[in-house]
PDB file of N, CA and C in Angstrom:
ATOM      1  N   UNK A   1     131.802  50.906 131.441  1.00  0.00           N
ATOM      2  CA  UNK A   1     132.381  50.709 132.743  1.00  0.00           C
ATOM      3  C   UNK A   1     132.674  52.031 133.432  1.00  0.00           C
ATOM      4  N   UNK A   2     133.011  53.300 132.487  1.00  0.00           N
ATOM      5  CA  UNK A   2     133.258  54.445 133.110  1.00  0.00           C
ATOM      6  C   UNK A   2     132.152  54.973 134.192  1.00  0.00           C
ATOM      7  N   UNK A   3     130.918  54.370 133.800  1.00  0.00           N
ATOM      8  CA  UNK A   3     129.570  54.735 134.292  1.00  0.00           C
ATOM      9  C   UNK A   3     129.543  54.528 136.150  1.00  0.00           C
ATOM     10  N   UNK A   4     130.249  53.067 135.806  1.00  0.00           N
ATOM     11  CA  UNK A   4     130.384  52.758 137.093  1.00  0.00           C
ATOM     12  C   UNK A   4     131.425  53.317 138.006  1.00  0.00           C
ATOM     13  N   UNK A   5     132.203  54.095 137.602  1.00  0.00           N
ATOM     14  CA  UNK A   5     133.186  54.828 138.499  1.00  0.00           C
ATOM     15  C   UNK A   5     132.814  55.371 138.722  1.00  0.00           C
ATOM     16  N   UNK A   6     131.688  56.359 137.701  1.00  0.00           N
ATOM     17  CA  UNK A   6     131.262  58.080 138.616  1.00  0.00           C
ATOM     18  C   UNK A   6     129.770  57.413 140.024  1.00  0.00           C
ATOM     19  N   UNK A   7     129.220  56.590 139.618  1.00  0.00           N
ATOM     20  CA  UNK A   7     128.070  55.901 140.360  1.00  0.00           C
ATOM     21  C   UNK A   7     128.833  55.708 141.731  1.00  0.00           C
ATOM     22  N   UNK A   8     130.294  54.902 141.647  1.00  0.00           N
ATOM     23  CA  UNK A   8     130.884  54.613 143.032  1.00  0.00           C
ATOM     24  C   UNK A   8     131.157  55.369 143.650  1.00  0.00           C
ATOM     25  N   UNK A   9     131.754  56.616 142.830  1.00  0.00           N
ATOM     26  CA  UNK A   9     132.329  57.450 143.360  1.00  0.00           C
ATOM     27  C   UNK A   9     131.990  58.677 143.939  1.00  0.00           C
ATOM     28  N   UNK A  10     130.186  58.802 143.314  1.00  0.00           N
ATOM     29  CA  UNK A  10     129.323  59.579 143.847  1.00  0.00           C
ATOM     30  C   UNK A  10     128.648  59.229 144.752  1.00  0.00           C
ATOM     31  N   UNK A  11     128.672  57.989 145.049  1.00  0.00           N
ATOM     32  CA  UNK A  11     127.510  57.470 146.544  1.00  0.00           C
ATOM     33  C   UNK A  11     128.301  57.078 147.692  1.00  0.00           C
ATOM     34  N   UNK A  12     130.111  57.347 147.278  1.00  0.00           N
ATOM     35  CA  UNK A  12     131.081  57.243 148.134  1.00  0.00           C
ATOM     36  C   UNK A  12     130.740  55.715 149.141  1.00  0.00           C
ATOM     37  N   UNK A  13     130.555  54.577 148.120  1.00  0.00           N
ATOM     38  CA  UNK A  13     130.692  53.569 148.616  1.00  0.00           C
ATOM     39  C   UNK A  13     132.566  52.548 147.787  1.00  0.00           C
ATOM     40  N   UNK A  14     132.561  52.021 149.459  1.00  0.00           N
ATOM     41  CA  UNK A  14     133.848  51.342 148.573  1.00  0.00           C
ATOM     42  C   UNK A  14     133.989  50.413 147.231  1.00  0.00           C
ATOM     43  N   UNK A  15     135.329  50.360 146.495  1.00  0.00           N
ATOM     44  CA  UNK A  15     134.846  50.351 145.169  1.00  0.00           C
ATOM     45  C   UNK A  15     135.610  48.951 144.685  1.00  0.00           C
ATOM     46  N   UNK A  16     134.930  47.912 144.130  1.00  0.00           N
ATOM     47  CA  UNK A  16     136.056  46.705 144.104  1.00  0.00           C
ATOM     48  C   UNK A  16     137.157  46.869 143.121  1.00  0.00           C
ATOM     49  N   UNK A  17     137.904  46.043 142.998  1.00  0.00           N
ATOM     50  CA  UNK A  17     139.056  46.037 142.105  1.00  0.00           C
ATOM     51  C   UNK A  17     139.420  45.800 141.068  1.00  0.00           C
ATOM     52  N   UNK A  18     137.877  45.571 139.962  1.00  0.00           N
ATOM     53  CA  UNK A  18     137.889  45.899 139.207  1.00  0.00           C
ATOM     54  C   UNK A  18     137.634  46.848 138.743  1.00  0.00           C
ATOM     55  N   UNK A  19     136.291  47.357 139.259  1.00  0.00           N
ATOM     56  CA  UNK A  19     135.966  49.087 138.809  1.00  0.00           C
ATOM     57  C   UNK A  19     136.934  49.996 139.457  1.00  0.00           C
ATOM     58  N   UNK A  20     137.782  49.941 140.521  1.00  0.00           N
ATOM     59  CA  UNK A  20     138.938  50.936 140.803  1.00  0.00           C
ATOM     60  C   UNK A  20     139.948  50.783 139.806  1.00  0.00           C
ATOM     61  N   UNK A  21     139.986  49.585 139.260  1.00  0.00           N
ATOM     62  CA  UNK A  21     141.285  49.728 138.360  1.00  0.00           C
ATOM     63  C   UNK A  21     140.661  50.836 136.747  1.00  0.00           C
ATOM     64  N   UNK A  22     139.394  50.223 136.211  1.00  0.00           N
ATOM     65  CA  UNK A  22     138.687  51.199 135.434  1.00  0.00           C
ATOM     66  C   UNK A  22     138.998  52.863 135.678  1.00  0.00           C
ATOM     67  N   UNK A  23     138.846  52.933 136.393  1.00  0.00           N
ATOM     68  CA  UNK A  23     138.721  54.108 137.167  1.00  0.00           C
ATOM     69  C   UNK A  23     140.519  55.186 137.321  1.00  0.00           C
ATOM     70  N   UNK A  24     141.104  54.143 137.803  1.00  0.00           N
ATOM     71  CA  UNK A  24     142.488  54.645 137.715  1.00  0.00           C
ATOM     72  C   UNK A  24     142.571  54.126 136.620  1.00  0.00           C
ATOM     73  N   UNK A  25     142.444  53.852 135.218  1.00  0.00           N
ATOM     74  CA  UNK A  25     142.946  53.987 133.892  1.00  0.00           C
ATOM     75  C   UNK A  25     143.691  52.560 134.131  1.00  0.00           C
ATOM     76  N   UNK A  26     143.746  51.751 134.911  1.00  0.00           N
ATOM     77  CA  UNK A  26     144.344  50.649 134.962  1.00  0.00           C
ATOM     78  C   UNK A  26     145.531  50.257 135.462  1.00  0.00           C
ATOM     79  N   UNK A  27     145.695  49.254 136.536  1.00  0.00           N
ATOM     80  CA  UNK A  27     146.756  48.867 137.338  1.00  0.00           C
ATOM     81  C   UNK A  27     146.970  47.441 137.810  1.00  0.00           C
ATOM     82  N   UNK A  28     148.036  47.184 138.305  1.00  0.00           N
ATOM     83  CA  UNK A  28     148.299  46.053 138.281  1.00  0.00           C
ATOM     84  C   UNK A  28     149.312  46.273 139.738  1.00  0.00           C
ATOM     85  N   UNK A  29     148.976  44.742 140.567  1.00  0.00           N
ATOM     86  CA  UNK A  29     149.471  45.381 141.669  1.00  0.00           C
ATOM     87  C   UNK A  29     149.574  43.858 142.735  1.00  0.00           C
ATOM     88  N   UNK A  30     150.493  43.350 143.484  1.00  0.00           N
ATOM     89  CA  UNK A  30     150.430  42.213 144.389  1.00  0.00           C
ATOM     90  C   UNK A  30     150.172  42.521 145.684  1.00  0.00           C
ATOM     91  N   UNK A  31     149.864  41.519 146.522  1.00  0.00           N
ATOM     92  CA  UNK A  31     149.521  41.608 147.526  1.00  0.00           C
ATOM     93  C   UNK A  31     147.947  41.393 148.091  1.00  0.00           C
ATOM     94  N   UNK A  32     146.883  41.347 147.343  1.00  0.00           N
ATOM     95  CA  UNK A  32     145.439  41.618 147.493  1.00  0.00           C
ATOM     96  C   UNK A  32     145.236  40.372 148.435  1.00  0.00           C
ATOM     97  N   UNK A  33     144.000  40.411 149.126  1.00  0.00           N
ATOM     98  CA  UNK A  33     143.306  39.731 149.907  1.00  0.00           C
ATOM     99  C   UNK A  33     142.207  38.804 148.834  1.00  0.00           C
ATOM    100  N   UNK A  34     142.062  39.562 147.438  1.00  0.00           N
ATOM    101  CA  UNK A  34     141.328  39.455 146.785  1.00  0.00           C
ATOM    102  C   UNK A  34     141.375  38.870 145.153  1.00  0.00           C
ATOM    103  N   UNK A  35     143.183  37.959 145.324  1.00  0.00           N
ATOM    104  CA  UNK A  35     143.538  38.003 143.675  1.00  0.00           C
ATOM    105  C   UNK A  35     142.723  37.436 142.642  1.00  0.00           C
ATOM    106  N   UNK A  36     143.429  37.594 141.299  1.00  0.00           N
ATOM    107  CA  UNK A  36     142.971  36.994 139.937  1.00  0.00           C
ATOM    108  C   UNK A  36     143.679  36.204 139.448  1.00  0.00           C
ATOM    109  N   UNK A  37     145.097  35.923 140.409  1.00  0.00           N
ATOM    110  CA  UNK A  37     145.620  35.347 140.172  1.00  0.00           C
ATOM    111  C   UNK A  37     146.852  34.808 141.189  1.00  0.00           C
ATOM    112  N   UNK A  38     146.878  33.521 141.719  1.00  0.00           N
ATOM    113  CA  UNK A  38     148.181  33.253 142.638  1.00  0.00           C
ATOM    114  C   UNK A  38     148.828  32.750 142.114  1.00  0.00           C
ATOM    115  N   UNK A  39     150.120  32.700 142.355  1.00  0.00           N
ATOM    116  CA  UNK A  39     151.326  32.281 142.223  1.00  0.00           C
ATOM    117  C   UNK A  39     151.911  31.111 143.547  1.00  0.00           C
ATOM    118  N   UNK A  40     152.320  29.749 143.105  1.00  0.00           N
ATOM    119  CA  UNK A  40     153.241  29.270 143.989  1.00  0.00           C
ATOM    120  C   UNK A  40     154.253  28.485 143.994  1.00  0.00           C
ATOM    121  N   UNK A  41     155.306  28.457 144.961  1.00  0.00           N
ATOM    122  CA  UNK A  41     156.470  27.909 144.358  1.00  0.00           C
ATOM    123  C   UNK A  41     156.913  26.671 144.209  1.00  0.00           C
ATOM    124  N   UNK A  42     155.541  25.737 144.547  1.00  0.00           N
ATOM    125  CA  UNK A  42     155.768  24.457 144.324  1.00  0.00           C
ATOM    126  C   UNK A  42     154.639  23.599 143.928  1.00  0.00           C
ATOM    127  N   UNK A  43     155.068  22.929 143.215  1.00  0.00           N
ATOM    128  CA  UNK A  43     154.004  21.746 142.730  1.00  0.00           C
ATOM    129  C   UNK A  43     152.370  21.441 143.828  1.00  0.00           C
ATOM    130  N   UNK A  44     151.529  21.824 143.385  1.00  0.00           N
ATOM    131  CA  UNK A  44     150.288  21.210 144.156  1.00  0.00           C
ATOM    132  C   UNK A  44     149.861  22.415 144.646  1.00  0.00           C
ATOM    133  N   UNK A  45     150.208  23.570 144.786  1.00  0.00           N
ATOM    134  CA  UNK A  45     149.431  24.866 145.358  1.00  0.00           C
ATOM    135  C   UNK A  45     150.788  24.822 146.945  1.00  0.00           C
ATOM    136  N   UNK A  46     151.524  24.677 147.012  1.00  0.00           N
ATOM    137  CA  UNK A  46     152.396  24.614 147.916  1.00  0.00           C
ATOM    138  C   UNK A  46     153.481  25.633 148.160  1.00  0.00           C
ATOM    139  N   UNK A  47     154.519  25.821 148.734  1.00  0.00           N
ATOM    140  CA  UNK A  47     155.443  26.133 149.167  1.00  0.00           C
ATOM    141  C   UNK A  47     155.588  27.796 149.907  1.00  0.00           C
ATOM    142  N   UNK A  48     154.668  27.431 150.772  1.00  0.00           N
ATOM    143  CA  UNK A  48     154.764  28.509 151.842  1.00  0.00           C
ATOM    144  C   UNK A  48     153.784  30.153 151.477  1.00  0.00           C
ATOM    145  N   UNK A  49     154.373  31.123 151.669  1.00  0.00           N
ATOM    146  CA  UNK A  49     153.687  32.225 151.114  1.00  0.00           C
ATOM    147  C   UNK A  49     153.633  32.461 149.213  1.00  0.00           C
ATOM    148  N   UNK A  50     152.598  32.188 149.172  1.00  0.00           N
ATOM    149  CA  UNK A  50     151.873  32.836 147.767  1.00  0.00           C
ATOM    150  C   UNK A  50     152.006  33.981 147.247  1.00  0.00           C
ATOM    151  N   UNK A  51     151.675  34.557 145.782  1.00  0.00           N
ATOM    152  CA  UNK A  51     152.256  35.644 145.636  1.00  0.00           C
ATOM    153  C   UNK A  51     150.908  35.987 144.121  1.00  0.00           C
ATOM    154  N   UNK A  52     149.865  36.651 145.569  1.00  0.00           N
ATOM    155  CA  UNK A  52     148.681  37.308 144.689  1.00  0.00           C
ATOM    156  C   UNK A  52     148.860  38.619 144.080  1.00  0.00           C
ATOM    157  N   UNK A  53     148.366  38.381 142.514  1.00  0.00           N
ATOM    158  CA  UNK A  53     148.238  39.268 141.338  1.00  0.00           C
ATOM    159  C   UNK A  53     146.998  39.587 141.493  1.00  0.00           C
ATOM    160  N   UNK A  54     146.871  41.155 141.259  1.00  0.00           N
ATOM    161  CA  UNK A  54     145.983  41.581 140.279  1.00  0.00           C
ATOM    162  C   UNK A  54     146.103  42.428 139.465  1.00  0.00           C
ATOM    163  N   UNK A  55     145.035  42.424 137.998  1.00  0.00           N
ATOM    164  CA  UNK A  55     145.387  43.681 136.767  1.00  0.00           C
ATOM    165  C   UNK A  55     144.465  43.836 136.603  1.00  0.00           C
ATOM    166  N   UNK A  56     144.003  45.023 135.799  1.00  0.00           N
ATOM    167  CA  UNK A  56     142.778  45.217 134.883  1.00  0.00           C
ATOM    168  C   UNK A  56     143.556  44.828 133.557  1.00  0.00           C
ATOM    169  N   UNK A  57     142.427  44.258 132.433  1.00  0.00           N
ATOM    170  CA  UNK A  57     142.562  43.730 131.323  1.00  0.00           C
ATOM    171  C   UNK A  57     144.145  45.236 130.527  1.00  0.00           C
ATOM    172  N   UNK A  58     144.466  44.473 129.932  1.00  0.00           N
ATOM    173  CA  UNK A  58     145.750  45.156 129.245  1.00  0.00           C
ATOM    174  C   UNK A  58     147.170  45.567 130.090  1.00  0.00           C
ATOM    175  N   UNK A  59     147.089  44.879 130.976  1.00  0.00           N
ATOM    176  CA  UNK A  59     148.258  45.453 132.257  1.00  0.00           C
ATOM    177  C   UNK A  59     148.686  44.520 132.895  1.00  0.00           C
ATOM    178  N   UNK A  60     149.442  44.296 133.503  1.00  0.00           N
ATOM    179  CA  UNK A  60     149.972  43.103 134.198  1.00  0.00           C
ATOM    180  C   UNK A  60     151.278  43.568 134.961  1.00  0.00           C
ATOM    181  N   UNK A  61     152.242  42.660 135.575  1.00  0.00           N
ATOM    182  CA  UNK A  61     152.970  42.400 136.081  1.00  0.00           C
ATOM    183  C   UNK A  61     154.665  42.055 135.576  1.00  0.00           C
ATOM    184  N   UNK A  62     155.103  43.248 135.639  1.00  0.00           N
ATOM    185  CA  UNK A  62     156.497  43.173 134.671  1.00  0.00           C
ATOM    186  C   UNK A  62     157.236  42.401 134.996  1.00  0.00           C
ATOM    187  N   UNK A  63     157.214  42.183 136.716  1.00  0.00           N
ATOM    188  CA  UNK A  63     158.657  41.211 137.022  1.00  0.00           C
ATOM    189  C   UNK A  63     157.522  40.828 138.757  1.00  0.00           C
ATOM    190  N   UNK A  64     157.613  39.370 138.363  1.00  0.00           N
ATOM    191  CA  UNK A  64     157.221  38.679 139.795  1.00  0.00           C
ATOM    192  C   UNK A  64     157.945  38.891 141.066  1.00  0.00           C
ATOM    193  N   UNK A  65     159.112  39.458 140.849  1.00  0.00           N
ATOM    194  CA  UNK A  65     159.639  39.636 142.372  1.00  0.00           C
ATOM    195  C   UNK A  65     161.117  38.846 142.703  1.00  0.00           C
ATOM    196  N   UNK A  66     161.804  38.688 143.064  1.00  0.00           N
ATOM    197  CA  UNK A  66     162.819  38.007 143.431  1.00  0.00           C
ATOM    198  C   UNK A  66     162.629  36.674 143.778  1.00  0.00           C
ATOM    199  N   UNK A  67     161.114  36.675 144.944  1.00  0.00           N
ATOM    200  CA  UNK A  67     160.796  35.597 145.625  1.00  0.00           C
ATOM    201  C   UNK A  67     159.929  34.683 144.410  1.00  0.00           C
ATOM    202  N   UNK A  68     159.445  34.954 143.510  1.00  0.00           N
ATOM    203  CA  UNK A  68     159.003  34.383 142.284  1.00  0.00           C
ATOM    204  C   UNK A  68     159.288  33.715 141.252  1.00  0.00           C
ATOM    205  N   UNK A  69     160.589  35.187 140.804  1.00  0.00           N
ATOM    206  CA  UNK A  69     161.222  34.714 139.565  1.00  0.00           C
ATOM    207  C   UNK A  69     161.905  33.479 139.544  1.00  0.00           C
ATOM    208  N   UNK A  70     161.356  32.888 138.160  1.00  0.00           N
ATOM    209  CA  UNK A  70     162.038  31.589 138.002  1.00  0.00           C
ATOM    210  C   UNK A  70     161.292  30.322 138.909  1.00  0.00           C
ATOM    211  N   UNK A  71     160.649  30.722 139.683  1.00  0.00           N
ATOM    212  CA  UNK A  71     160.484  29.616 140.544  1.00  0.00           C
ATOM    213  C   UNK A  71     159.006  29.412 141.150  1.00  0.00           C
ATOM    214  N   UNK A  72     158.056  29.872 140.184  1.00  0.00           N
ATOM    215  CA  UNK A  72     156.302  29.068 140.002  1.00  0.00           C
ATOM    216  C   UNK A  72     156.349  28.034 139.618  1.00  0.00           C
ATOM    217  N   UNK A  73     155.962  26.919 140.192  1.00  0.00           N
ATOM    218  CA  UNK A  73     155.543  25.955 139.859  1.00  0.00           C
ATOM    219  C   UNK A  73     153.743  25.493 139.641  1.00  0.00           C
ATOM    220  N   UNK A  74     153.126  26.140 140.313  1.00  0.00           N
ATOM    221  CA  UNK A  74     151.399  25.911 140.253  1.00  0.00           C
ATOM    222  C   UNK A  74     151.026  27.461 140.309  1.00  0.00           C
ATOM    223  N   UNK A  75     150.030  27.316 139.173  1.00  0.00           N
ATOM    224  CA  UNK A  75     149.301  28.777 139.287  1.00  0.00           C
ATOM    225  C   UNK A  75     147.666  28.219 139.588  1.00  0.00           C
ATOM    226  N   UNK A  76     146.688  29.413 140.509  1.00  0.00           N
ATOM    227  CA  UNK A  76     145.790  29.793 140.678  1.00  0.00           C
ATOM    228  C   UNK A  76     144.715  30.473 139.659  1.00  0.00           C
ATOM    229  N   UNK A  77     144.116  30.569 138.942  1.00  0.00           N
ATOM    230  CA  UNK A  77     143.559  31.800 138.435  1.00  0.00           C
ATOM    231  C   UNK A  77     142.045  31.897 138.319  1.00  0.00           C
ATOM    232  N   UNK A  78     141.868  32.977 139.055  1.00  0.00           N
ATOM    233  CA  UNK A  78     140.878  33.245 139.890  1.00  0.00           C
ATOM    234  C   UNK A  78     139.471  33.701 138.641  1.00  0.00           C
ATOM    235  N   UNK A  79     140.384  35.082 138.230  1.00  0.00           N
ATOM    236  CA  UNK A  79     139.625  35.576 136.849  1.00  0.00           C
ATOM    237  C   UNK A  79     139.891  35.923 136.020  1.00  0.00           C
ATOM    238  N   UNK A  80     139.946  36.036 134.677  1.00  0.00           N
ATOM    239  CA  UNK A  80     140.595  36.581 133.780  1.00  0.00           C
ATOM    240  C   UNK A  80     141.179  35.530 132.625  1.00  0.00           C
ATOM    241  N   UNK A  81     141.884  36.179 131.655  1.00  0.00           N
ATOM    242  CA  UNK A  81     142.783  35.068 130.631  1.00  0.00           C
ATOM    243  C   UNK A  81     143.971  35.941 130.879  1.00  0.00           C
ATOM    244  N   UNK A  82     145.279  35.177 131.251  1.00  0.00           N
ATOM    245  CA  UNK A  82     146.865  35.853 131.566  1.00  0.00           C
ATOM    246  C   UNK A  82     147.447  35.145 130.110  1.00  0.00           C
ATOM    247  N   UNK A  83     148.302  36.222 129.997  1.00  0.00           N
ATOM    248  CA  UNK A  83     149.824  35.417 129.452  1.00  0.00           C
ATOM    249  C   UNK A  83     150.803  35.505 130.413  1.00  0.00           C
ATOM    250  N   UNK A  84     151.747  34.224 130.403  1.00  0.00           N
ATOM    251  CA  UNK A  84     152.956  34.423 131.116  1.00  0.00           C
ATOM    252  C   UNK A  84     154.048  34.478 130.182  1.00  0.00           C
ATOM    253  N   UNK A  85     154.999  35.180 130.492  1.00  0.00           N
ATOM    254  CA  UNK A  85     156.680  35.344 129.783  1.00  0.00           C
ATOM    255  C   UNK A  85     157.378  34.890 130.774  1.00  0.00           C
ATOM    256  N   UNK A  86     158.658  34.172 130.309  1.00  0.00           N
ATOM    257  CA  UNK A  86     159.703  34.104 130.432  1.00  0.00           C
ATOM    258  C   UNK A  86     160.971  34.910 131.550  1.00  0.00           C
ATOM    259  N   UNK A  87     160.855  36.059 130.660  1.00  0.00           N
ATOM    260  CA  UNK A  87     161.502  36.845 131.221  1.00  0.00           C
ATOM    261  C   UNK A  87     161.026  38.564 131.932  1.00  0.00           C
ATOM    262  N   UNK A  88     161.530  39.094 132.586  1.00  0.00           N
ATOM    263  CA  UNK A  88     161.112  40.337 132.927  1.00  0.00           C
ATOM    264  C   UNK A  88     160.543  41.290 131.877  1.00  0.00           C
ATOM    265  N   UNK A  89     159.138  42.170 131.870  1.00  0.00           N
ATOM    266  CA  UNK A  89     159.006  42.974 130.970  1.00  0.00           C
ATOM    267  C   UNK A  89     158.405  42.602 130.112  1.00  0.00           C
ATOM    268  N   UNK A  90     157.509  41.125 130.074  1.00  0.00           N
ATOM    269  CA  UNK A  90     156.680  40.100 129.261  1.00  0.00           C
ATOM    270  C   UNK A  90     157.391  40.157 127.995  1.00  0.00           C
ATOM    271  N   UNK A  91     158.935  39.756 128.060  1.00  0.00           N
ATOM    272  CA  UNK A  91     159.552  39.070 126.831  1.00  0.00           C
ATOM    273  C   UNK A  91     159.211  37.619 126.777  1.00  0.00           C
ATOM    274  N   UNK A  92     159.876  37.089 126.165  1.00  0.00           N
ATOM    275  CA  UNK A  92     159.204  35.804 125.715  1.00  0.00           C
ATOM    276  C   UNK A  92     158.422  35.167 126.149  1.00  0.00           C
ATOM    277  N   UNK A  93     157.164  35.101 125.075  1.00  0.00           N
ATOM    278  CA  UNK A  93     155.667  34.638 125.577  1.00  0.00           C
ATOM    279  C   UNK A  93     155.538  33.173 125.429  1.00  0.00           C
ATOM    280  N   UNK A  94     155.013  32.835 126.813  1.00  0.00           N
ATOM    281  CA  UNK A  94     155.120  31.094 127.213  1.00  0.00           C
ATOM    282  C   UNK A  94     154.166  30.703 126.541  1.00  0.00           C
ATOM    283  N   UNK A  95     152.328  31.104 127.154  1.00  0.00           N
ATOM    284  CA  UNK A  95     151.542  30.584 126.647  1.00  0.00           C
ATOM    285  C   UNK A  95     150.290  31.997 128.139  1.00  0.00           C
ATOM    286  N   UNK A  96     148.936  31.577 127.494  1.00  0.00           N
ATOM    287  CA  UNK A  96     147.655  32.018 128.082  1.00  0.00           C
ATOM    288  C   UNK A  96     147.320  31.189 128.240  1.00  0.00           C
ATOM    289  N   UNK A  97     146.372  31.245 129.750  1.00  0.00           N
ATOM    290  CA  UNK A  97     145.672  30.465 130.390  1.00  0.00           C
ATOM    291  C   UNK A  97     144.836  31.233 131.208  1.00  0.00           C
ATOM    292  N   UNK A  98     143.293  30.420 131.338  1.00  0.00           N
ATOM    293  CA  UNK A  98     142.365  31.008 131.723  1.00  0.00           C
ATOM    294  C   UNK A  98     141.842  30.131 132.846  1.00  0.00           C
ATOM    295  N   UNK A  99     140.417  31.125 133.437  1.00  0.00           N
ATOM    296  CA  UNK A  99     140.816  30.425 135.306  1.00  0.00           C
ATOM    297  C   UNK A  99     140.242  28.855 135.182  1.00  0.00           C
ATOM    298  N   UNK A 100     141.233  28.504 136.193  1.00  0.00           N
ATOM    299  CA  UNK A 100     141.567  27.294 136.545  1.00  0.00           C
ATOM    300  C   UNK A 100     142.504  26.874 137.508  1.00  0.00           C
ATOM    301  N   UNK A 101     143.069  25.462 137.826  1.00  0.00           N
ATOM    302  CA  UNK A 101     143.921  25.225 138.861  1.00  0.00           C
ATOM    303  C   UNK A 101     144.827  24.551 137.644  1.00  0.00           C
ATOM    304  N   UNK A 102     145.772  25.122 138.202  1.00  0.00           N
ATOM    305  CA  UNK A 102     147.266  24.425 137.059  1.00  0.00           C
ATOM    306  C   UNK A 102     148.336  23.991 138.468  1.00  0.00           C
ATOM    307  N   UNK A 103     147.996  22.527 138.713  1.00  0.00           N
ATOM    308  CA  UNK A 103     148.777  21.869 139.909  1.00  0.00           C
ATOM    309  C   UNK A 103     150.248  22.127 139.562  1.00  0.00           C
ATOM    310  N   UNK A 104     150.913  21.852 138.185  1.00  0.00           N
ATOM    311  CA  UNK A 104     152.127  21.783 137.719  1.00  0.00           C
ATOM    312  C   UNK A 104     151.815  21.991 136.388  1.00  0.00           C
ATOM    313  N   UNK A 105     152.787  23.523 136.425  1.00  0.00           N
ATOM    314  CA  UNK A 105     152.693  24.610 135.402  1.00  0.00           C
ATOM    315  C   UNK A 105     153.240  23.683 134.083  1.00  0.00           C
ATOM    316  N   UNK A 106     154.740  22.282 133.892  1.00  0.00           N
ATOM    317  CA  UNK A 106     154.658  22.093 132.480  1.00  0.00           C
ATOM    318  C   UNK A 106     153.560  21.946 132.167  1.00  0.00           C
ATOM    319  N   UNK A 107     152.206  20.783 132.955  1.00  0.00           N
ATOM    320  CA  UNK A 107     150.820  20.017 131.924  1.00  0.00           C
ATOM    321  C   UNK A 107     150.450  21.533 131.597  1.00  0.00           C
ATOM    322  N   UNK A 108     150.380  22.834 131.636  1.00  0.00           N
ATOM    323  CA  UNK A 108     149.476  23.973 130.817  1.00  0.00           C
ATOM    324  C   UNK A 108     150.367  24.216 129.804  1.00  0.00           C
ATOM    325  N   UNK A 109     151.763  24.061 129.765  1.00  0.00           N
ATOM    326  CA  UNK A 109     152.258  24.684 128.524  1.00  0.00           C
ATOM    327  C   UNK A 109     153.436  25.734 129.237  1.00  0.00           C
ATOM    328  N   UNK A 110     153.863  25.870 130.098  1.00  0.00           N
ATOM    329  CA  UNK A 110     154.925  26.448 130.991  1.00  0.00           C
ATOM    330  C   UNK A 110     155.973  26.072 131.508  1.00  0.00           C
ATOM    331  N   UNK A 111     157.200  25.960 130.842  1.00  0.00           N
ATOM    332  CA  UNK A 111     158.213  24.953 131.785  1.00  0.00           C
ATOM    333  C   UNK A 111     158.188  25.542 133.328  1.00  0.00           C
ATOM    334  N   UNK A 112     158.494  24.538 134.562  1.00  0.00           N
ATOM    335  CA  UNK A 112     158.558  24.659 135.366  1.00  0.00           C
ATOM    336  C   UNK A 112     159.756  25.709 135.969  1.00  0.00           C
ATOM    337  N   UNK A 113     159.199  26.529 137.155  1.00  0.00           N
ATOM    338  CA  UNK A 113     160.259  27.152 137.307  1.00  0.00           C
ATOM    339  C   UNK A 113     160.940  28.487 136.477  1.00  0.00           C
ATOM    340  N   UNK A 114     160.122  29.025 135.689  1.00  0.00           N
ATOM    341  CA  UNK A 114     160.287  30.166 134.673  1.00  0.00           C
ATOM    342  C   UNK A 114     159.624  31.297 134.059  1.00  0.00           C
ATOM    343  N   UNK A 115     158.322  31.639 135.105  1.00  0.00           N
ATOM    344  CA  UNK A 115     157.637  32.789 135.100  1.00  0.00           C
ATOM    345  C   UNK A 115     158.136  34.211 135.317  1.00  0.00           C
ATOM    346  N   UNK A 116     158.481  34.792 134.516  1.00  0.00           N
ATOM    347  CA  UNK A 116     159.108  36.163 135.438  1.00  0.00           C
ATOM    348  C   UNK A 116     157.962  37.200 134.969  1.00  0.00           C
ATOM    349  N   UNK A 117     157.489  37.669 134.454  1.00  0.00           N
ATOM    350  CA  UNK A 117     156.410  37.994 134.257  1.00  0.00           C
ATOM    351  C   UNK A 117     154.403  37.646 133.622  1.00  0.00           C
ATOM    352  N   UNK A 118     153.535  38.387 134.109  1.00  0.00           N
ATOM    353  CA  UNK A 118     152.439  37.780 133.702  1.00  0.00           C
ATOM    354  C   UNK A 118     151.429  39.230 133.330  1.00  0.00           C
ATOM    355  N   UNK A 119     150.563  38.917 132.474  1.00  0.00           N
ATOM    356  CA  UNK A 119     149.996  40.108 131.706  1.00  0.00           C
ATOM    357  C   UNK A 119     148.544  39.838 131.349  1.00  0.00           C
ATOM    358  N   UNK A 120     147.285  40.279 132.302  1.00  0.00           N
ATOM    359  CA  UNK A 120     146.415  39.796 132.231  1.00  0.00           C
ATOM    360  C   UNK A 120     145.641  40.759 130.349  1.00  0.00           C
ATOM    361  N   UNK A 121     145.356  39.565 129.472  1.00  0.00           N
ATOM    362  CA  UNK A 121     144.443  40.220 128.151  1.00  0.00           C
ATOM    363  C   UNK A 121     142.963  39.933 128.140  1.00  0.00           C
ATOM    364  N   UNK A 122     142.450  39.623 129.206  1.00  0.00           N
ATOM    365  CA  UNK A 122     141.043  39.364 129.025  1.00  0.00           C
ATOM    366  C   UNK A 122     140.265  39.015 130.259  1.00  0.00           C
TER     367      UNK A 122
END
């Protein structure tokens, strides 16, 4: 993959977000136009503004945010295999899940309402 950073970075074309994360040694970061993963706060893909993840493999997301914590109910996932925790700092590990639509996070293995962090491994 390193191959592909010096290739992007020598023909100075823009670089997607996975090979930029390669590239910067790996990051993790919300907000994208482009996630691997959404977040929302209610059952069915619902409750107003969403809250898009992305990581490169081994990195993730220490703490969802104020507007988050505790309170995902349906996840998105675009690409990748995540774990979610519990608590801030990927303490206690809920469960992994890979892409798919999870309408209501208990049927994957997640009590409702208790994501505070997520950590993409694959």
């Amino acid at each position: 993959m390193k191959e592909n950073c010096f290739e992007a970075i020598s023909s100075i074309k823009e670089l997607n977000d996975e090979v930029a994360a390669t590239c910067s040694g790996g990051v993790a970061y919300t907000g994208s136009n482009d996630p691997d993963v959404i977040l929302y706060r209610d059952i069915n893909f619902g409750g107003g503004n969403p809250l898009n993840v992305n990581a490169s493999v081994n990195d993730g997301v220490a703490y969802v945010g104020d507007n988050f914590n505790d309170l995902t109910s349906s996840i998105a996932i675009i690409r990748g295999r995540w774990n979610f925790y519990r608590d801030a700092g990927f303490g206690v590990y809920q469960t992994t899940l890979t892409p798919g639509l999870y309408s209501f996070v208990p049927n994957s293995g997640i009590p409702n309402d208790s994501v505070s962090s997520l950590y993409r491994v694959g």
